[in-house]
C-alpha atoms as a PDB file:
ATOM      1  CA  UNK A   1    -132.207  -7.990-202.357  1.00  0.00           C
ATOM      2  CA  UNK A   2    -134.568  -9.782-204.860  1.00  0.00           C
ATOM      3  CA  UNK A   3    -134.708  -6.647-206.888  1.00  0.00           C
ATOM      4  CA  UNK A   4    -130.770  -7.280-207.294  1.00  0.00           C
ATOM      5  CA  UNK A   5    -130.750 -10.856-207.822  1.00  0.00           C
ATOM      6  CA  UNK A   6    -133.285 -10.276-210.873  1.00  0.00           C
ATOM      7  CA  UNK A   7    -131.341  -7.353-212.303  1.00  0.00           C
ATOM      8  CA  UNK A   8    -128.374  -9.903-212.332  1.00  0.00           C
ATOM      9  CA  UNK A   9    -130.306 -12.989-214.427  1.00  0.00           C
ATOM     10  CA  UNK A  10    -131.281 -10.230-216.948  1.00  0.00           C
ATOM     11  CA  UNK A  11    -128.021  -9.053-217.550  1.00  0.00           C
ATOM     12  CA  UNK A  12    -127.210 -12.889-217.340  1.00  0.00           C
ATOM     13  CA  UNK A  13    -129.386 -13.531-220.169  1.00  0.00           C
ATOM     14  CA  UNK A  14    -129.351 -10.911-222.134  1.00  0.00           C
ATOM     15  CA  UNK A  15    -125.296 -11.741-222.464  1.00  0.00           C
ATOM     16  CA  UNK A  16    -126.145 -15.265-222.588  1.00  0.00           C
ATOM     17  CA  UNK A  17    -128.262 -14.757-226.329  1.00  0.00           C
ATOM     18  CA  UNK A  18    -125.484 -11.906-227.078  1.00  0.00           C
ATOM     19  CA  UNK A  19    -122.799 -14.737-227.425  1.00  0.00           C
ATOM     20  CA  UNK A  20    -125.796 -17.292-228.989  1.00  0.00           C
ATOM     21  CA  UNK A  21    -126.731 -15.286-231.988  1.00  0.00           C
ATOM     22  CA  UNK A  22    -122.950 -13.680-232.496  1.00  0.00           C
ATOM     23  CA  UNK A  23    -123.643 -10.557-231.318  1.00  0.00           C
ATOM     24  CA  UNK A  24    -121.241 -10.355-228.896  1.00  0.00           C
ATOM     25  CA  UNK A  25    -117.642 -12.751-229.732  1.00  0.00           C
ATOM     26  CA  UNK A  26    -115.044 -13.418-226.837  1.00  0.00           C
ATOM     27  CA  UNK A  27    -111.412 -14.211-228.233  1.00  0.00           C
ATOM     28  CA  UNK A  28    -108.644 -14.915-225.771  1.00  0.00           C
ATOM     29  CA  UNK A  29    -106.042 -12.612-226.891  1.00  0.00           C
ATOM     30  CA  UNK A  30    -103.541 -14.026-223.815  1.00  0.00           C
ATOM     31  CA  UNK A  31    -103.166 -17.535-222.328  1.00  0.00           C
ATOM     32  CA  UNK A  32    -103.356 -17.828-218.735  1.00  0.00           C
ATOM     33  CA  UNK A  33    -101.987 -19.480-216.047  1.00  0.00           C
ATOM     34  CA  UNK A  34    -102.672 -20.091-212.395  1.00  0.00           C
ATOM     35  CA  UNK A  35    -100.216 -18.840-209.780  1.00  0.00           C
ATOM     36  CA  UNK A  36     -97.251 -20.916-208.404  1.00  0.00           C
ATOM     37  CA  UNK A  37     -97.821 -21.506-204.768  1.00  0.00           C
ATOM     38  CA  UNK A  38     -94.718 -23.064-202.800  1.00  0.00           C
ATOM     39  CA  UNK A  39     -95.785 -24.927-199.543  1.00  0.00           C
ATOM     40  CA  UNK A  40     -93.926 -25.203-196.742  1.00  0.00           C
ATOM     41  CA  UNK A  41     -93.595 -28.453-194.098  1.00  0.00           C
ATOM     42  CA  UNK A  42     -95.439 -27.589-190.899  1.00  0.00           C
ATOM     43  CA  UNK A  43     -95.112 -28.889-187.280  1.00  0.00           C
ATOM     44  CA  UNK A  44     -97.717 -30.290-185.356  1.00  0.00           C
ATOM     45  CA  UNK A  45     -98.289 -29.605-181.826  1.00  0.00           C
ATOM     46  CA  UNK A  46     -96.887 -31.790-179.348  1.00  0.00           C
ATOM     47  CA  UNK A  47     -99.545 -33.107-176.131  1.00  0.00           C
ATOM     48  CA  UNK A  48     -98.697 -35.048-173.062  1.00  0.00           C
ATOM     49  CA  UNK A  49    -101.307 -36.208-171.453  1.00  0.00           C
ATOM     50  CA  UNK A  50    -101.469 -38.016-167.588  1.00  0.00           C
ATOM     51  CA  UNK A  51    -104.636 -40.357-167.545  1.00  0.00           C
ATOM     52  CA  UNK A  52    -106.194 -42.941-164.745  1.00  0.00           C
ATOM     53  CA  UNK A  53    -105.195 -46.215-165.238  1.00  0.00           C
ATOM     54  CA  UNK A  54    -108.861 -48.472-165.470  1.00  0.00           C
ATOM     55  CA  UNK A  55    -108.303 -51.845-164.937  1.00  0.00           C
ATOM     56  CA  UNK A  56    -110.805 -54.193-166.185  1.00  0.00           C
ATOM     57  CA  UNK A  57    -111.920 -57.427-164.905  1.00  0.00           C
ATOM     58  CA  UNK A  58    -115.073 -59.820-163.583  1.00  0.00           C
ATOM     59  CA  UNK A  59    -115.976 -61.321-160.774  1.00  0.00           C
ATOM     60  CA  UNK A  60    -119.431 -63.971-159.062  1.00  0.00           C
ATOM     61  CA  UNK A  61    -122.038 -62.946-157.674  1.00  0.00           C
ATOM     62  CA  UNK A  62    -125.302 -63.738-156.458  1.00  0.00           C
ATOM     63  CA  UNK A  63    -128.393 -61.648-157.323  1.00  0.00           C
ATOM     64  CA  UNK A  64    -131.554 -62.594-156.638  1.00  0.00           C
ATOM     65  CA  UNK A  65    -134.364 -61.746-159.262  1.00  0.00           C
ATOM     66  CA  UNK A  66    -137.720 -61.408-158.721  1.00  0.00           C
ATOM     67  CA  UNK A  67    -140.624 -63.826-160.180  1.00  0.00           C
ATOM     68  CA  UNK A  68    -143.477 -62.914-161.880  1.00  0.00           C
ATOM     69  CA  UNK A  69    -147.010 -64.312-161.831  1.00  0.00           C
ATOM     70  CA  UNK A  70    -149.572 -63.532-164.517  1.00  0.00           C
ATOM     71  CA  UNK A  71    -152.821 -64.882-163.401  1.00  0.00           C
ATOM     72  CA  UNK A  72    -155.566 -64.923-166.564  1.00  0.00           C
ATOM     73  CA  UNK A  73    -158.900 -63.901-165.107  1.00  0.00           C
END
């Protein structure tokens, strides 16, 4: 796999300086044109969906809490 990847940025460069030093000259002898793509409207999906009804709310109460004592020696 590395063998390939070198073999690749040789030919890379060697192309590269043919087109530097005019050795090698690329004319565009046709203009081009990207292809016309027509899009259609979609439809999403439809869901129905049957959930718990949570019901929110407060209320008092009394909780007793514990003390703490630190005693330095």
């Amino acid at each position: 796999m590395k063998a390939i990847g070198g073999v690749l940025i040789v030919i890379l460069l060697i192309l590269a300086g043919g087109i530097a030093t005019g050795f090698i000259d690329l004319q565009r002898t046709q203009a081009g044109s990207l292809p016309e793509v027509q899009v259609k409207p979609g439809e999403l999906p439809k869901y129905e969906a049957s959930v718990a009804k949570v019901e929110v709310g407060t209320r008092n109460e009394t909780v007793q809490v514990p003390t703490v004592d630190v005693k330095k020696p």
